[in-house]
N, C-alpha and C. Protein backbone atom coordinates (compact mmCIF):
# COMPACT_ATOMS: atom_id res chain seq x y z
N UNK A 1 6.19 -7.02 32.30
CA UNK A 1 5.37 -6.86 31.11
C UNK A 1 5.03 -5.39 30.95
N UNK A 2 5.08 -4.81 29.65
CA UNK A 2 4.16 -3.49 29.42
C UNK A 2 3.39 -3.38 28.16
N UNK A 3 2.66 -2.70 28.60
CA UNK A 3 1.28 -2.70 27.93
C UNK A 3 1.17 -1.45 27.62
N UNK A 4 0.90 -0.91 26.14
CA UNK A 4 0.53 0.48 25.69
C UNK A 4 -0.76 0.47 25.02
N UNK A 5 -1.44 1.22 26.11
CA UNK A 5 -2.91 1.77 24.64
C UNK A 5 -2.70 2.42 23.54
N UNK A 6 -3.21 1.52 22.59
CA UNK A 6 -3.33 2.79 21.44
C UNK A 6 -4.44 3.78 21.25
N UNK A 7 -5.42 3.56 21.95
CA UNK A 7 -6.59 4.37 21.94
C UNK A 7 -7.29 3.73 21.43
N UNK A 8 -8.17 4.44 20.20
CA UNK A 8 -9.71 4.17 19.65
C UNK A 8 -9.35 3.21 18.19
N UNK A 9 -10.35 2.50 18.39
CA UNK A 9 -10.11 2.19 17.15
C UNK A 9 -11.19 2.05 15.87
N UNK A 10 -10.85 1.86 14.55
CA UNK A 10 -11.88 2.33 13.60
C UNK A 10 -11.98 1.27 12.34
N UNK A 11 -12.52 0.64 11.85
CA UNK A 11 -12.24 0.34 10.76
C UNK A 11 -13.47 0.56 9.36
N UNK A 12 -12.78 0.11 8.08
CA UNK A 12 -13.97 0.32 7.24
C UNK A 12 -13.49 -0.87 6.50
N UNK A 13 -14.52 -1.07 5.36
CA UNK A 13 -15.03 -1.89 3.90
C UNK A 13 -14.85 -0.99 2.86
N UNK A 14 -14.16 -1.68 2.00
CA UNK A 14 -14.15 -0.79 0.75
C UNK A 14 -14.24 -2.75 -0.23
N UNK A 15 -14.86 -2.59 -1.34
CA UNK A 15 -15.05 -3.69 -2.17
C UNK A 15 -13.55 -3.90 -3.12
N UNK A 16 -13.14 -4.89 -2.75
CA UNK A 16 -11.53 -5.59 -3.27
C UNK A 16 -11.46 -4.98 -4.50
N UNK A 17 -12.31 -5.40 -5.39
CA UNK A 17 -12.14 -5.04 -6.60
C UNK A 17 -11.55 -3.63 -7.10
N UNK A 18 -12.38 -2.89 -6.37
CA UNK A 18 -12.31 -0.98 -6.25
C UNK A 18 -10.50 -0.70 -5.80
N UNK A 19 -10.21 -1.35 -4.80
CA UNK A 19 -8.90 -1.22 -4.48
C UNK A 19 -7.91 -0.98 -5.16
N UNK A 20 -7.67 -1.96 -5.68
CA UNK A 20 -6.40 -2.53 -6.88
C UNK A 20 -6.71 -1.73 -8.22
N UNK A 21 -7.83 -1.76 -8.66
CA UNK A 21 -7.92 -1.35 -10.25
C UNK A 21 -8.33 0.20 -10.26
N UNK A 22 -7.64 0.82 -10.76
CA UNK A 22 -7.82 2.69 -11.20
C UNK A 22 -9.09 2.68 -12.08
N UNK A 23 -9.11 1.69 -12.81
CA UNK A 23 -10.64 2.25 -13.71
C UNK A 23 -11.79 2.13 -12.83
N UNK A 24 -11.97 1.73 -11.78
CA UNK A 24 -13.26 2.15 -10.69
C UNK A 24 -12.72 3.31 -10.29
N UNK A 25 -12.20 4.11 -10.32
CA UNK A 25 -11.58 5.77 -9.75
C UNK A 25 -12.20 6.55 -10.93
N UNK A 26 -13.17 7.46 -10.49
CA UNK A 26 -13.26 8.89 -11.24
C UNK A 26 -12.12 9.80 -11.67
N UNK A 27 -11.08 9.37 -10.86
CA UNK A 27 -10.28 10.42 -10.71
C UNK A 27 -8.77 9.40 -11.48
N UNK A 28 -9.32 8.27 -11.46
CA UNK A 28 -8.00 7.35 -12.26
C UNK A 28 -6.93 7.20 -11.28
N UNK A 29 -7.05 7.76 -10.09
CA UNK A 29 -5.29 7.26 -9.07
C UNK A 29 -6.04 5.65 -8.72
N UNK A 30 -4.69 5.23 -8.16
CA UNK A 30 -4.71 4.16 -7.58
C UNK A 30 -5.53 4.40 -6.10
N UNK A 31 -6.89 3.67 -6.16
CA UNK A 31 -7.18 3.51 -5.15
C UNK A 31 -6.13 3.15 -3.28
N UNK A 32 -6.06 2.20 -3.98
CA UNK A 32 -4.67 1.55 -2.46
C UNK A 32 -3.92 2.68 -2.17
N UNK A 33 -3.14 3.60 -2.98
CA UNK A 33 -2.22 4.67 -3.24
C UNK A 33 -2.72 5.43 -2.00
N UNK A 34 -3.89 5.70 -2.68
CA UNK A 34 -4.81 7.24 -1.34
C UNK A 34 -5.47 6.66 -0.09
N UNK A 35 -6.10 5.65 -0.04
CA UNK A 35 -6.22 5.08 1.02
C UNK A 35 -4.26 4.95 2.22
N UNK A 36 -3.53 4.68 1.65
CA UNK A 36 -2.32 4.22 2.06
C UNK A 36 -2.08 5.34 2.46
N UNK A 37 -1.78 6.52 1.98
CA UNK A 37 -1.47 7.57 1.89
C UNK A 37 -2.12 8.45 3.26
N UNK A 38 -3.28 8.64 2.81
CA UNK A 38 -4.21 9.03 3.93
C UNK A 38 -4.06 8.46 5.47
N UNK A 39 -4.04 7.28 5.32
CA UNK A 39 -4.21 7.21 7.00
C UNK A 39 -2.78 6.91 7.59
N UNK A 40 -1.80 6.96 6.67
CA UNK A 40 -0.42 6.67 7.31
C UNK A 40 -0.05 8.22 7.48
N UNK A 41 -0.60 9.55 6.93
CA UNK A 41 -0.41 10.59 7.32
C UNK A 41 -1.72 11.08 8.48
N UNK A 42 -2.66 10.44 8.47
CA UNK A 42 -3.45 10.64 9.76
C UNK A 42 -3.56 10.22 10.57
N UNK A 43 -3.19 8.73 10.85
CA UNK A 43 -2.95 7.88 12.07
C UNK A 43 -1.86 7.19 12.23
N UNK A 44 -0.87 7.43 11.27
CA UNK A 44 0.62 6.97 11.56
C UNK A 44 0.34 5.53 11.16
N UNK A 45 -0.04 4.69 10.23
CA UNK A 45 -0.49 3.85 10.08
C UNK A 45 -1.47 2.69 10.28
N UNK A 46 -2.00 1.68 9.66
CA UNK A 46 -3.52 0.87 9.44
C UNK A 46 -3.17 -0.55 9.35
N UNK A 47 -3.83 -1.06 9.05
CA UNK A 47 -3.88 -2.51 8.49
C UNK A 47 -5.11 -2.91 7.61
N UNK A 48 -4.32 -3.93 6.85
CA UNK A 48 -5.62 -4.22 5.88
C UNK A 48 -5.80 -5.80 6.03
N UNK A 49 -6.62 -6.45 6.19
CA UNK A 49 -7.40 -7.32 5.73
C UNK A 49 -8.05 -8.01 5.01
N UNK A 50 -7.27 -9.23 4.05
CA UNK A 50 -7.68 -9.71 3.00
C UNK A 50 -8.39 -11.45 2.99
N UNK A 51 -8.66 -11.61 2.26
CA UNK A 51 -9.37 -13.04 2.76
C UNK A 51 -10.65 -13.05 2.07
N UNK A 52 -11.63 -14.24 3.03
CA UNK A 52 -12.65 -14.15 2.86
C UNK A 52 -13.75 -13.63 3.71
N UNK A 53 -13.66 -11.92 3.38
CA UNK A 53 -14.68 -11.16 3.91
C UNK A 53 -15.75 -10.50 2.69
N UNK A 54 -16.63 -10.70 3.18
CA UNK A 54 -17.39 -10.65 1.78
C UNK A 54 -18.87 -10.22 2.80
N UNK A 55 -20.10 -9.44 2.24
CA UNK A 55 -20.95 -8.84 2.67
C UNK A 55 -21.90 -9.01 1.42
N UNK A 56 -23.34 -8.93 2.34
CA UNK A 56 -24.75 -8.68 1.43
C UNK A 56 -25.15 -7.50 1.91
N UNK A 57 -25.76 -6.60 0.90
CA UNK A 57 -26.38 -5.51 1.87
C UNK A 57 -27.49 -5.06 0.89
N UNK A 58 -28.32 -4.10 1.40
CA UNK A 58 -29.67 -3.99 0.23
C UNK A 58 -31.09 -4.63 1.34
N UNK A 59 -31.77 -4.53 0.48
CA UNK A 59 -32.92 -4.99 1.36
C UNK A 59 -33.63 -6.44 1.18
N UNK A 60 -34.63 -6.35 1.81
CA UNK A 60 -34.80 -8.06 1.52
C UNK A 60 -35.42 -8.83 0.04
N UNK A 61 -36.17 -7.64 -0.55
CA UNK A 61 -35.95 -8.05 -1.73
C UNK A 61 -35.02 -7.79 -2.62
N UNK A 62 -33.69 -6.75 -2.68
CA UNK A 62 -32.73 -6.81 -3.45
C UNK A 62 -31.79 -6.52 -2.86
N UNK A 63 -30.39 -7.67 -2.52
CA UNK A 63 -28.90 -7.45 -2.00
C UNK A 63 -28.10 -7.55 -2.69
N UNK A 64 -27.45 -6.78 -2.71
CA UNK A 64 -25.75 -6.93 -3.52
C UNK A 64 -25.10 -7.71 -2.77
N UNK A 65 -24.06 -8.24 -3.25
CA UNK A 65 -22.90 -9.35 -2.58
C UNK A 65 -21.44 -8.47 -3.06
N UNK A 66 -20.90 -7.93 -2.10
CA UNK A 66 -19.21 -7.50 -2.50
C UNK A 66 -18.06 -8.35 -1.57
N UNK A 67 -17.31 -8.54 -2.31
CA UNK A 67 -16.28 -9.17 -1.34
C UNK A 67 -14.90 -8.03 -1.14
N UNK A 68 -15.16 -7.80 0.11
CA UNK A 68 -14.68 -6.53 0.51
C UNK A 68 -12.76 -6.48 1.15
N UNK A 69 -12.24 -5.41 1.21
CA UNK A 69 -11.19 -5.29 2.10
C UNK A 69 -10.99 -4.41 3.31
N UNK A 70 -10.88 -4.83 4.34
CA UNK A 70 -10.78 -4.71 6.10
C UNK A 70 -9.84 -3.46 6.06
N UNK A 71 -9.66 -2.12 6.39
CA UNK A 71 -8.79 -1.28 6.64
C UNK A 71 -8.85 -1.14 8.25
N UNK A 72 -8.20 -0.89 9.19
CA UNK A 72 -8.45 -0.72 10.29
C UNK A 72 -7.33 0.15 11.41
N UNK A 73 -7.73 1.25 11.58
CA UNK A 73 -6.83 1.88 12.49
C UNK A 73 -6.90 2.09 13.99
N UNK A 74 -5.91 2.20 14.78
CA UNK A 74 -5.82 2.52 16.09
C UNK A 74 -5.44 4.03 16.58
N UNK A 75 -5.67 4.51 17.14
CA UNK A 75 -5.67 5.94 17.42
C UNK A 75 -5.64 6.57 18.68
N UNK A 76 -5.37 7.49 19.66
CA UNK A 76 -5.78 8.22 20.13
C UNK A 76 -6.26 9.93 19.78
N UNK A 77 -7.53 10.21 20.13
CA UNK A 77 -8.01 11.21 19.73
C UNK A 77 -7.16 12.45 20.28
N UNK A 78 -7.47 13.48 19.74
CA UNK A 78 -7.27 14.94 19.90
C UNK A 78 -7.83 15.93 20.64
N UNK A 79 -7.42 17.23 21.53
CA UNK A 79 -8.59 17.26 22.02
C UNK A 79 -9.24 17.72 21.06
N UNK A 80 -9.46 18.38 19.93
CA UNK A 80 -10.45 18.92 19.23
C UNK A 80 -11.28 17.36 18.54
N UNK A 81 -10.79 16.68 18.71
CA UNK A 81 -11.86 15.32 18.62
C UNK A 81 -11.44 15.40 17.00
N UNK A 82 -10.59 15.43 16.32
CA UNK A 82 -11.04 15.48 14.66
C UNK A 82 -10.87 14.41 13.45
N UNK A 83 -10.35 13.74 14.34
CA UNK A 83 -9.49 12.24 13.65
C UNK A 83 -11.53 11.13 13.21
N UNK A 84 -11.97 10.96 13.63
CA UNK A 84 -12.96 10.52 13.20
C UNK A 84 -13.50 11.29 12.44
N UNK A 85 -14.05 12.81 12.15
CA UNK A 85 -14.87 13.69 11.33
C UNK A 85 -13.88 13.66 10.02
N UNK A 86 -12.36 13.24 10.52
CA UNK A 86 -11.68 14.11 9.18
C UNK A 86 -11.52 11.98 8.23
N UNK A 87 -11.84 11.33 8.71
CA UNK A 87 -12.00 9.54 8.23
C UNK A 87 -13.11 9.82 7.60
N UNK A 88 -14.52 10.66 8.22
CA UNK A 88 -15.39 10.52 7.63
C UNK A 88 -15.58 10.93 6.28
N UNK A 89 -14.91 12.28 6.42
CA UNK A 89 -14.81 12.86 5.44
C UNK A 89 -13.75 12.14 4.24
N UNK A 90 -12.78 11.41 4.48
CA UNK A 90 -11.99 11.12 3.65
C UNK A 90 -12.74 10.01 2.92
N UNK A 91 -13.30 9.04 3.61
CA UNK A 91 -14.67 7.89 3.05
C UNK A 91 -15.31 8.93 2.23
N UNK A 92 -16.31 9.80 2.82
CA UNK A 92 -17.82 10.33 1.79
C UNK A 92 -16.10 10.59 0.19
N UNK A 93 -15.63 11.39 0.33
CA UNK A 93 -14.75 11.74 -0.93
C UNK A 93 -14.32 10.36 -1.92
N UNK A 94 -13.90 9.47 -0.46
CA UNK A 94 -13.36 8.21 -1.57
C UNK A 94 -14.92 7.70 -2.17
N UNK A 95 -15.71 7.51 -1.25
CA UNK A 95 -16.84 6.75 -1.56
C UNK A 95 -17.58 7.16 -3.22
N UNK A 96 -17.36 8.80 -3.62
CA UNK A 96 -18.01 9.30 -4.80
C UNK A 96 -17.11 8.83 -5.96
N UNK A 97 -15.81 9.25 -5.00
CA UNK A 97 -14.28 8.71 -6.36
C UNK A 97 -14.75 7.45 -7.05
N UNK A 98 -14.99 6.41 -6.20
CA UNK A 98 -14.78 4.94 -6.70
C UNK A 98 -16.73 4.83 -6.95
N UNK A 99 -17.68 5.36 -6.72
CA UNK A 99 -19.14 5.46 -7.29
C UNK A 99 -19.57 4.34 -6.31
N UNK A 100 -19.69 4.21 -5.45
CA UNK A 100 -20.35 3.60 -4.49
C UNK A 100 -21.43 4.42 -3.71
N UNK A 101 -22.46 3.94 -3.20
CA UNK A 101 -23.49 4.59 -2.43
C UNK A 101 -23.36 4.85 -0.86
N UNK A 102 -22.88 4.12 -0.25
CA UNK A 102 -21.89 4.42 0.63
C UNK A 102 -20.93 3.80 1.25
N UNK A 103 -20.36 4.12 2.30
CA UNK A 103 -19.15 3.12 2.97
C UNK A 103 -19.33 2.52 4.37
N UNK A 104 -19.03 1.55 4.78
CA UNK A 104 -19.49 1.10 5.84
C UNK A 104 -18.02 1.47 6.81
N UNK A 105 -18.61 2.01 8.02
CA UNK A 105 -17.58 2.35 9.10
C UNK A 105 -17.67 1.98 10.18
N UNK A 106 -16.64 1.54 10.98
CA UNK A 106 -17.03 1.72 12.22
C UNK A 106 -16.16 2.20 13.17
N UNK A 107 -15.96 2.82 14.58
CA UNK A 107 -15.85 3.47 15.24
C UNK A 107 -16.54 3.01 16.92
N UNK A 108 -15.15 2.42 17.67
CA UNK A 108 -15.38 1.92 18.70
C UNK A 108 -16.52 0.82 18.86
N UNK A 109 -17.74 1.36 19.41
CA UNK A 109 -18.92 0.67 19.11
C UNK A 109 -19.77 0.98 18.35
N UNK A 110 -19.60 1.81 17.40
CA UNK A 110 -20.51 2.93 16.71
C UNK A 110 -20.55 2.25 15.37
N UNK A 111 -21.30 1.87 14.80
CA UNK A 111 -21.24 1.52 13.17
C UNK A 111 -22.17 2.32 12.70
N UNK A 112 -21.57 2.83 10.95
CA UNK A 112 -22.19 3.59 10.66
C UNK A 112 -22.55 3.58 8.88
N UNK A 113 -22.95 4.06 8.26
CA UNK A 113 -22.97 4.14 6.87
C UNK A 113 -22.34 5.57 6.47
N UNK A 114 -21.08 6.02 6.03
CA UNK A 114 -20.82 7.14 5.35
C UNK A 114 -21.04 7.37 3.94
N UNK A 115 -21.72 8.33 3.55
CA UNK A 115 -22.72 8.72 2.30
C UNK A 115 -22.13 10.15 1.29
N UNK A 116 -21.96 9.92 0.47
CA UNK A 116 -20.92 11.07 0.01
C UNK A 116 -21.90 12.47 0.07
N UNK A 117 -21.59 13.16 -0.01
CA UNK A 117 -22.11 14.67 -0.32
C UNK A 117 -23.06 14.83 -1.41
């Protein structure tokens, strides 16, 4: 038998809808396009996750409901460590593109909220 690590791994939420349709884009590209794009040139490829994943978030008197899509990559880091700072950064950018408040990430055990600029 052999067994290869891939290293770290990461995934995020982006809301289904936002994906597929360019008119949630500021910028009018195909969402899927730059997501696809992006992490198959930063982590050599991802996976996505479709189904029924769906989230509430907000507070207890007011939650939104999105039914979301799973991106998720495997990795080993660098030594300059940059593969997570440069995800983050690619979220806060997508996150303003498509007008969301922020993106939900996570990172090994680390979950996080990324918030655009």
């Amino acid at each position: 038998m052999r067994v290869e690590s891939l290293g770290k791994r990461a995934l995020f939420l982006i809301p289904s809808i936002k994906v597929y349709n360019p008119k949630h884009s500021k910028s009018r590209q195909s969402v899927a396009k730059t997501i696809h794009s992006f992490l198959n040139l930063t982590f050599g490829g991802y996976t996505c996750a479709s189904g029924n994943i769906y989230g509430y978030f907000g507070s207890n008197t007011h939650s939104e409901y999105d039914e979301l899509r799973e991106f998720r990559v495997a990795f080993k880091e660098d030594e300059l460590r940059t593969k997570v700072p440069k995800l983050q950064e690619f979220l806060a950018i997508l996150c303003k593109d498509i007008n969301e408040e922020c993106i939900y990430l996570e990172c090994g055990e680390d979950a996080m909220l990324v918030y655009p600029d």
